[in-house]
N, C-alpha and C. Protein backbone atom coordinates (compact mmCIF):
# COMPACT_ATOMS: atom_id res chain seq x y z
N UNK A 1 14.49 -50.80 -49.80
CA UNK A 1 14.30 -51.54 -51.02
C UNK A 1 14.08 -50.58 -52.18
N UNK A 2 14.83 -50.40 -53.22
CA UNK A 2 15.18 -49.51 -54.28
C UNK A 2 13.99 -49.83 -54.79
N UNK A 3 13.46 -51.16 -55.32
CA UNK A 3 12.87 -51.41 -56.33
C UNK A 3 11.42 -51.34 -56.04
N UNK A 4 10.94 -50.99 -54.61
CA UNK A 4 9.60 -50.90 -54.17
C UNK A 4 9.46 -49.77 -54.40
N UNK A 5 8.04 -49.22 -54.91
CA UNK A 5 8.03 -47.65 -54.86
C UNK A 5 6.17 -47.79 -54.82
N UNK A 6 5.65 -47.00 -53.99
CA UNK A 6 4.37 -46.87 -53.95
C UNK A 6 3.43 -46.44 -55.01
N UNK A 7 2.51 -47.01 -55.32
CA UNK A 7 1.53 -46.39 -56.67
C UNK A 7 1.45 -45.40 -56.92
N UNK A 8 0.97 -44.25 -55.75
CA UNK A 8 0.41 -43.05 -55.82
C UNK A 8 1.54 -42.34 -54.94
N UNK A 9 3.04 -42.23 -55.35
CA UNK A 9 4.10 -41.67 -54.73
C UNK A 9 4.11 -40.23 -55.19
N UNK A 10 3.79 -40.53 -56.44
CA UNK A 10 4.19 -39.33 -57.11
C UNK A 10 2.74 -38.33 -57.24
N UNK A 11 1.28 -38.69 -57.45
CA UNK A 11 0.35 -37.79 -56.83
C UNK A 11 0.36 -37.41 -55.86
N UNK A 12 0.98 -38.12 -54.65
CA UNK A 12 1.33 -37.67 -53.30
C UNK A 12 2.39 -36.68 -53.24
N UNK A 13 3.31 -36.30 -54.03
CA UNK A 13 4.12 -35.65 -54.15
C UNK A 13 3.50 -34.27 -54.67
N UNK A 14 3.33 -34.52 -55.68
CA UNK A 14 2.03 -33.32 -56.73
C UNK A 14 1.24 -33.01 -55.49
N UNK A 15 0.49 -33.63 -55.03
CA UNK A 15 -0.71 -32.92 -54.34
C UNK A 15 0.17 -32.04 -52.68
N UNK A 16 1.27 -32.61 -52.54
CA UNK A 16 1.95 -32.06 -51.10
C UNK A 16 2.44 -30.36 -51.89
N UNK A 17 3.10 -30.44 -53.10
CA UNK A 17 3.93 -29.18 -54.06
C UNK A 17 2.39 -28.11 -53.57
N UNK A 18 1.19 -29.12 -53.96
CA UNK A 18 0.21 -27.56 -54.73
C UNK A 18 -0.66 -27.35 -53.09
N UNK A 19 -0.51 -27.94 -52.14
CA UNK A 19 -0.95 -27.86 -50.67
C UNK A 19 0.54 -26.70 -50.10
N UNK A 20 1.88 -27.17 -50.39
CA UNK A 20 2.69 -25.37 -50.05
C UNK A 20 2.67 -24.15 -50.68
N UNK A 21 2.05 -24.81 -52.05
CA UNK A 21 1.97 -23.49 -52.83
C UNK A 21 0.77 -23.14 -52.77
N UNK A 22 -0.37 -23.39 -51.91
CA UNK A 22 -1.57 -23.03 -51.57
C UNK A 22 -1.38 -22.36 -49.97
N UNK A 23 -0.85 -22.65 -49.46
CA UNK A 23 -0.63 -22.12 -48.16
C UNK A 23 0.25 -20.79 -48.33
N UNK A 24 1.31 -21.06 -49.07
CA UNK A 24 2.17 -19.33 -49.08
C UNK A 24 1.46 -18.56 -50.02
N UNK A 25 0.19 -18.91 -50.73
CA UNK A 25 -0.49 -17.76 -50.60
C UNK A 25 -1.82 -17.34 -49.96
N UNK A 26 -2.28 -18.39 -48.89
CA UNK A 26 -2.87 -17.76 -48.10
C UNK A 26 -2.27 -16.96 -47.20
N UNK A 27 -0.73 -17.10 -46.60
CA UNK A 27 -0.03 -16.32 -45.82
C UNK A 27 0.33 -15.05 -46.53
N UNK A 28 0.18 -14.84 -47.75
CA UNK A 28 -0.04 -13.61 -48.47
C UNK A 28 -0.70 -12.76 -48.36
N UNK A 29 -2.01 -13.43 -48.94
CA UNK A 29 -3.16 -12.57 -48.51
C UNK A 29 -3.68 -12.45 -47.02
N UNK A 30 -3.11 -13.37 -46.41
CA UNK A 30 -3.32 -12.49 -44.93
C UNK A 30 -2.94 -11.30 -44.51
N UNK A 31 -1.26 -11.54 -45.22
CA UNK A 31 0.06 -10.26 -44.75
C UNK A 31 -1.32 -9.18 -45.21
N UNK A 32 -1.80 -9.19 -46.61
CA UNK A 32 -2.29 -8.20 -47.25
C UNK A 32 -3.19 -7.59 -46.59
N UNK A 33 -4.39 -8.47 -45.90
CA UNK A 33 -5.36 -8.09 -45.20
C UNK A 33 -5.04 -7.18 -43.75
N UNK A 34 -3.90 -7.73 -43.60
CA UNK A 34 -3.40 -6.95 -41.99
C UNK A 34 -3.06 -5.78 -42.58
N UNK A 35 -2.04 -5.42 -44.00
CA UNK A 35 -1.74 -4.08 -44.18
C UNK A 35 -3.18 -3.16 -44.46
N UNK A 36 -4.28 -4.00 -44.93
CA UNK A 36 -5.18 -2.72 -45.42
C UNK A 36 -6.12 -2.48 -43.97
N UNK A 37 -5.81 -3.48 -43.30
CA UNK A 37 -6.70 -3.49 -41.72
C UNK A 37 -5.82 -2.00 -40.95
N UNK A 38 -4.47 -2.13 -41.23
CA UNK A 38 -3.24 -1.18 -40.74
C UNK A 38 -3.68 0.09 -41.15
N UNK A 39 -3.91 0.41 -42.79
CA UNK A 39 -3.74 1.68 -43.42
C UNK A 39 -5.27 2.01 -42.85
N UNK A 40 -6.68 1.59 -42.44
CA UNK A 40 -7.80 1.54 -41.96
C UNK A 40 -7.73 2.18 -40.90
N UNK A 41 -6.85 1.94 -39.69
CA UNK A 41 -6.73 2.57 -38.79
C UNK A 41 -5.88 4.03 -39.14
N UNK A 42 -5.23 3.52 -40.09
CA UNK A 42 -4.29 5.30 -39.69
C UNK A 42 -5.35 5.93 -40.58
N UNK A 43 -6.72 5.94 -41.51
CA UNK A 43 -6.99 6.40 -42.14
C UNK A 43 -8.23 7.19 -40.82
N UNK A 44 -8.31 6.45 -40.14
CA UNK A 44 -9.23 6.40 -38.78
C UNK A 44 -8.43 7.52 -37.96
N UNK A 45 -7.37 7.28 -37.50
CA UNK A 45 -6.89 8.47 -36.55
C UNK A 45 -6.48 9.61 -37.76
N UNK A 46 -6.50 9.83 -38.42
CA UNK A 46 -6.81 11.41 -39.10
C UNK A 46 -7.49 12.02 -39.17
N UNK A 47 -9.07 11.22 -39.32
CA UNK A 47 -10.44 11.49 -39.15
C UNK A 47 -10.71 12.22 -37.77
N UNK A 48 -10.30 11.23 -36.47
CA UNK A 48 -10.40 11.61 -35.21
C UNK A 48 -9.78 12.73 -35.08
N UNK A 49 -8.04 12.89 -35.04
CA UNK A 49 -7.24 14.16 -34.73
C UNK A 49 -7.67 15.38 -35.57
N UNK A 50 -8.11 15.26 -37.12
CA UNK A 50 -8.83 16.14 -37.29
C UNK A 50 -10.32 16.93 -36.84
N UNK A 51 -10.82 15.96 -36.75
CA UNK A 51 -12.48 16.55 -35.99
C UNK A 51 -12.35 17.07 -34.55
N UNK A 52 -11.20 16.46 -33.66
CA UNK A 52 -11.09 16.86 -32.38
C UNK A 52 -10.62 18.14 -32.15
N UNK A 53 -9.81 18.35 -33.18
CA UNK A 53 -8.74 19.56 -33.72
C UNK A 53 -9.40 20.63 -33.27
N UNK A 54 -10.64 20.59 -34.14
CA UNK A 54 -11.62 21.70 -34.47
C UNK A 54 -12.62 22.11 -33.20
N UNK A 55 -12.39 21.19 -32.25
CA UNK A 55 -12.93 21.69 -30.87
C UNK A 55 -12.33 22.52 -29.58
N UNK A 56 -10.92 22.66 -30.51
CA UNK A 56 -9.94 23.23 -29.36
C UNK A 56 -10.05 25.09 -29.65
N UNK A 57 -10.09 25.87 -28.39
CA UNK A 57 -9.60 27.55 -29.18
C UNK A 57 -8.41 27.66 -29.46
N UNK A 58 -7.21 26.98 -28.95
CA UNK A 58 -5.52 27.34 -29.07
C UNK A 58 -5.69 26.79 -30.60
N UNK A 59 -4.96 28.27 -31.65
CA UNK A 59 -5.04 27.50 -32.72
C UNK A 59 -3.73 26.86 -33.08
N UNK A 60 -2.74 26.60 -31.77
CA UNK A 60 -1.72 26.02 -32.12
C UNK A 60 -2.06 24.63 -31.57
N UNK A 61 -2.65 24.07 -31.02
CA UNK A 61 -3.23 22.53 -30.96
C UNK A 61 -3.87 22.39 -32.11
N UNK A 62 -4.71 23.01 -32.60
CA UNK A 62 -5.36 22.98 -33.91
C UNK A 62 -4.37 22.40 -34.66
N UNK A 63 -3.17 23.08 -35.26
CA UNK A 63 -2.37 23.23 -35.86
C UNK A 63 -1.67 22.19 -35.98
N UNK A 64 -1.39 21.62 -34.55
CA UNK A 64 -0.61 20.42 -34.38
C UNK A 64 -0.91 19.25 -34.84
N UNK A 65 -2.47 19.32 -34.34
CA UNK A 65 -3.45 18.05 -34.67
C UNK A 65 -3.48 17.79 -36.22
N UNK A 66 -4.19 18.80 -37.26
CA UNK A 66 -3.85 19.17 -38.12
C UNK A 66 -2.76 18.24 -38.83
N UNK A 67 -1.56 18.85 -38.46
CA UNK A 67 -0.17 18.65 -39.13
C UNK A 67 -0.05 16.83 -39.07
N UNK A 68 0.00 16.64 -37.67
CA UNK A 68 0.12 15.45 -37.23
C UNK A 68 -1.23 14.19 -37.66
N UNK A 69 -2.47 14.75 -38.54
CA UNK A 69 -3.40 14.22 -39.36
C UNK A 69 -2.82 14.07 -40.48
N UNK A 70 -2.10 15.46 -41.44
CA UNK A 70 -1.92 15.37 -42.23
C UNK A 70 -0.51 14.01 -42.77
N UNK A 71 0.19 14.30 -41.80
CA UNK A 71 1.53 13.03 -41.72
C UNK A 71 0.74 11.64 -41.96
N UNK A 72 -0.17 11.13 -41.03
CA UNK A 72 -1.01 10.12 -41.06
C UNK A 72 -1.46 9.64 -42.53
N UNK A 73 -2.02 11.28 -43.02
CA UNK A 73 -2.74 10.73 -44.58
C UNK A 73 -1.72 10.45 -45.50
N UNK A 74 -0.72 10.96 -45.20
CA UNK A 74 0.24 10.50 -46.39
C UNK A 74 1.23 9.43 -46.04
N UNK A 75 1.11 9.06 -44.89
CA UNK A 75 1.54 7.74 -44.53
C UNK A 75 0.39 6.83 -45.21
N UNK A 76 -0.41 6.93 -44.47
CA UNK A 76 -1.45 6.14 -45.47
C UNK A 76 -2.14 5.69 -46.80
N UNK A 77 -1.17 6.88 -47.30
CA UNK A 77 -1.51 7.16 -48.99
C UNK A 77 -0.44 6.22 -49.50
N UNK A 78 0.46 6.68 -48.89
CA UNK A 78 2.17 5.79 -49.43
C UNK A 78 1.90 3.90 -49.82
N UNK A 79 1.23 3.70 -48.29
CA UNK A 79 1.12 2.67 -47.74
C UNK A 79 0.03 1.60 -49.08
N UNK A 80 -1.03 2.76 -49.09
CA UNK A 80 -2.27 2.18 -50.16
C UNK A 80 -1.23 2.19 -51.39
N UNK A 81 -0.49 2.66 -51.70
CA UNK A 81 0.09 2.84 -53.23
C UNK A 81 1.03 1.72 -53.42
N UNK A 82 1.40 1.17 -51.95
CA UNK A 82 2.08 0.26 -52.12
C UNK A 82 1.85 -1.23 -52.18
N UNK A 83 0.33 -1.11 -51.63
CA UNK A 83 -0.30 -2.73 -51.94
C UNK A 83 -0.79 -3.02 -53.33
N UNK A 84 -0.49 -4.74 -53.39
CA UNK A 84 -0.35 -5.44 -54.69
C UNK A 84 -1.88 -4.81 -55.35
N UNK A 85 -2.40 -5.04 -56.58
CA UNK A 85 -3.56 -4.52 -57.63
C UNK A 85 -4.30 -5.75 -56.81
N UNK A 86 -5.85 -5.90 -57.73
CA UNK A 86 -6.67 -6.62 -57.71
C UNK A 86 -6.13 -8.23 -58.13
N UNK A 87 -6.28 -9.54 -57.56
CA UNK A 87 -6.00 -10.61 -58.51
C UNK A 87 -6.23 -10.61 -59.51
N UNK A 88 -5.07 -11.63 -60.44
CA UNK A 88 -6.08 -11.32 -61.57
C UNK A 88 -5.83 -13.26 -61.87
């Protein structure tokens, strides 16, 4: 029936628009939270491979550890440079 149309069709409509556009950005800021939870850990194993580094005598494990810290931090640097600013 064309000519029936419910009272509140169209707040129901409005309120369904701002309930998806409330949800894709909580799935946002989730993505976001997992990347800085992500860059947390690699900021974590640099810490570790470096301090462990320093317990070895071969200073070519040193070296390795080291190197393979340093890759980490600038993965991690990249990574921070690449998440969105503060809301505003």
């Amino acid at each position: 029936m064309p000519q029936y149309k419910l009272a509140d069709q169209a707040k129901a409509e409005a309120l369904d628009r701002e309930a998806v556009e409330a949800s894709a950005a909580g799935n946002h800021a989730g993505e976001v939270g997992d990347d800085y939870i992500r860059i947390t850990v690699f900021l974590a194993a640099v810490l570790f491979l470096v301090g462990i580094g320093s317990t070895f005598k071969l200073h070519t494990i040193r070296y390795a550890l080291i190197t393979i810290g340093s890759l980490l931090l600038i993965l991690a640097t990249v990574l921070i440079l690449q998440q969105p600013g503060l809301p505003g």
